[in-house]
C-alpha atoms as a PDB file:
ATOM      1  CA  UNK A   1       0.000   0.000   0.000  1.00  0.00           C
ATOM      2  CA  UNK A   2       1.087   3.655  -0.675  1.00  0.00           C
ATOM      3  CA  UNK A   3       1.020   6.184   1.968  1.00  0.00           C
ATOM      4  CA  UNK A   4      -0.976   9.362   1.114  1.00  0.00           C
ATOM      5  CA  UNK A   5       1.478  12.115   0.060  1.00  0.00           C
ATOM      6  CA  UNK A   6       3.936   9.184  -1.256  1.00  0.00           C
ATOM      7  CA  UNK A   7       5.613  11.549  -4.204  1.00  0.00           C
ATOM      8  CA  UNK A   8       5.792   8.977  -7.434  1.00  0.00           C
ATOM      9  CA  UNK A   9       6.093   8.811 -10.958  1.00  0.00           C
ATOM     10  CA  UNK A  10       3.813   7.448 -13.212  1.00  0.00           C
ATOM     11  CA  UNK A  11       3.826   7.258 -17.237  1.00  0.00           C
ATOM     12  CA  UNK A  12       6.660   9.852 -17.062  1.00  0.00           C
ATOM     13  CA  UNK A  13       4.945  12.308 -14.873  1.00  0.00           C
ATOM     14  CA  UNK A  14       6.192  13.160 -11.323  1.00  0.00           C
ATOM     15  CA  UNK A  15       3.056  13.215  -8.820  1.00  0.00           C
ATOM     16  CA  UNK A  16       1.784  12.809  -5.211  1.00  0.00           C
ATOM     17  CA  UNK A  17      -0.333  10.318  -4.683  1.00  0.00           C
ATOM     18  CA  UNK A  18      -3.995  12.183  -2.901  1.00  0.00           C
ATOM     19  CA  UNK A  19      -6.148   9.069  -2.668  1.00  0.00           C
ATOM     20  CA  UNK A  20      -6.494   5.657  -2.628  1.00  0.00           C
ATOM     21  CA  UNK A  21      -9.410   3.261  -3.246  1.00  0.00           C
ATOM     22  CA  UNK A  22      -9.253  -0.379  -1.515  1.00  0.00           C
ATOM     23  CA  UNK A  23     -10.830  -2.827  -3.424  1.00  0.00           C
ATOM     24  CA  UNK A  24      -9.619  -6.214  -4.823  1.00  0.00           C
ATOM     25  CA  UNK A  25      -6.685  -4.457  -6.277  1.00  0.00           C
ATOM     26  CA  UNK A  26      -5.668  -1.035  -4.803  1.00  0.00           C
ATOM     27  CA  UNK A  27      -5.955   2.096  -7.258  1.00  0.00           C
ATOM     28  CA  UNK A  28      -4.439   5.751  -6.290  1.00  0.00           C
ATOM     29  CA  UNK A  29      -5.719   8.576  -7.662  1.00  0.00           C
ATOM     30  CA  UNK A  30      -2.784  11.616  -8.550  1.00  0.00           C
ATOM     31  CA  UNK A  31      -2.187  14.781  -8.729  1.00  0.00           C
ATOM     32  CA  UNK A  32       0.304  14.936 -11.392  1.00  0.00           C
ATOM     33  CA  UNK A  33       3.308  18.100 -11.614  1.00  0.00           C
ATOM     34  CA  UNK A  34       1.355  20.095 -13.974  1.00  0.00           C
ATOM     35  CA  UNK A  35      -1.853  20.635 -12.147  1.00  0.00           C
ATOM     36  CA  UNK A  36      -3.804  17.356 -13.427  1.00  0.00           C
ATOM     37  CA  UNK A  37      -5.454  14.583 -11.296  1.00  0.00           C
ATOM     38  CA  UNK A  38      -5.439  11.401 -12.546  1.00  0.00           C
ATOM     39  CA  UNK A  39      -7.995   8.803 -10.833  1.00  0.00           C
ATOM     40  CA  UNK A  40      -7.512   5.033 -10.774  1.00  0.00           C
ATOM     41  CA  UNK A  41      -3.610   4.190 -11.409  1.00  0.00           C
ATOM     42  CA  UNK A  42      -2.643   0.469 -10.318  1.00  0.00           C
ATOM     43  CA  UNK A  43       0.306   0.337  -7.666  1.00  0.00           C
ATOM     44  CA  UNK A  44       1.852  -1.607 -10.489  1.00  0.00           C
ATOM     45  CA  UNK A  45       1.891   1.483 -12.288  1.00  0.00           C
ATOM     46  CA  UNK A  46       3.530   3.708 -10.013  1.00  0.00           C
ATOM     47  CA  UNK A  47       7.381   3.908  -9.910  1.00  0.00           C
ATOM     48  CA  UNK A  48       8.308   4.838  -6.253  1.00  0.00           C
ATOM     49  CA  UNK A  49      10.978   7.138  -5.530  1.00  0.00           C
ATOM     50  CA  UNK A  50      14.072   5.096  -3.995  1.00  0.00           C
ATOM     51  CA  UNK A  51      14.244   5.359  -0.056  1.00  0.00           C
ATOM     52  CA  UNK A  52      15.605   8.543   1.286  1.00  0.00           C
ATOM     53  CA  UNK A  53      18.535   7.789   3.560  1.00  0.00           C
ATOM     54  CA  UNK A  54      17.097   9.666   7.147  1.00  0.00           C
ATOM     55  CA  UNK A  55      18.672  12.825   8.073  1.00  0.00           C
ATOM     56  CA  UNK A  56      22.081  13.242  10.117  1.00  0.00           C
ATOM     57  CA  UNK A  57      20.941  13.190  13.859  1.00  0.00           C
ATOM     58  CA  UNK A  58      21.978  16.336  15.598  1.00  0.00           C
ATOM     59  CA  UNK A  59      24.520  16.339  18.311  1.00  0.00           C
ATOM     60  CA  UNK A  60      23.496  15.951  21.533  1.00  0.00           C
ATOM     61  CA  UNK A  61      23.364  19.378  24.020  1.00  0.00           C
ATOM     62  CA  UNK A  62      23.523  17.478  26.963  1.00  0.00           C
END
C-alpha cells in the first residue's frame, strides 16, 4: 500500500499520490506536476521514488 502524500512517478509524470481506493486491487488517484489529477492508477503502475537515507541526527546538548 502507498502512503498518502507518497511523491511517485507514473507514465513519465512526477506526482503525489492524494487518494487511494481499496478494493480487490488497490488504485491511487494523482495529482500529477502540472496541475492534473489522474484517478484510478494500479500500484503496479507507479514507480516509487528510492528510499531517502534519514537525516544526520543532531549532536546531543547534553
Amino acid at each position: 500500500m502507498v502512503r498518502l502524500g507518497t511523491p511517485v512517478r507514473w507514465s513519465g509524470h512526477e506526482g503525489q499520490v492524494i487518494a487511494r481506493t481499496m478494493s480487490g486491487e488497490p488504485f491511487y488517484d494523482l495529482r500529477l506536476a502540472d496541475g492534473r489529477i489522474v484517478h484510478y492508477v494500479r500500484e503496479a503502475d507507479l514507480a516509487l521514488p528510492p528510499e531517502r537515507a534519514p537525516a544526520t541526527p543532531l549532536p546531543s546538548l547534553n
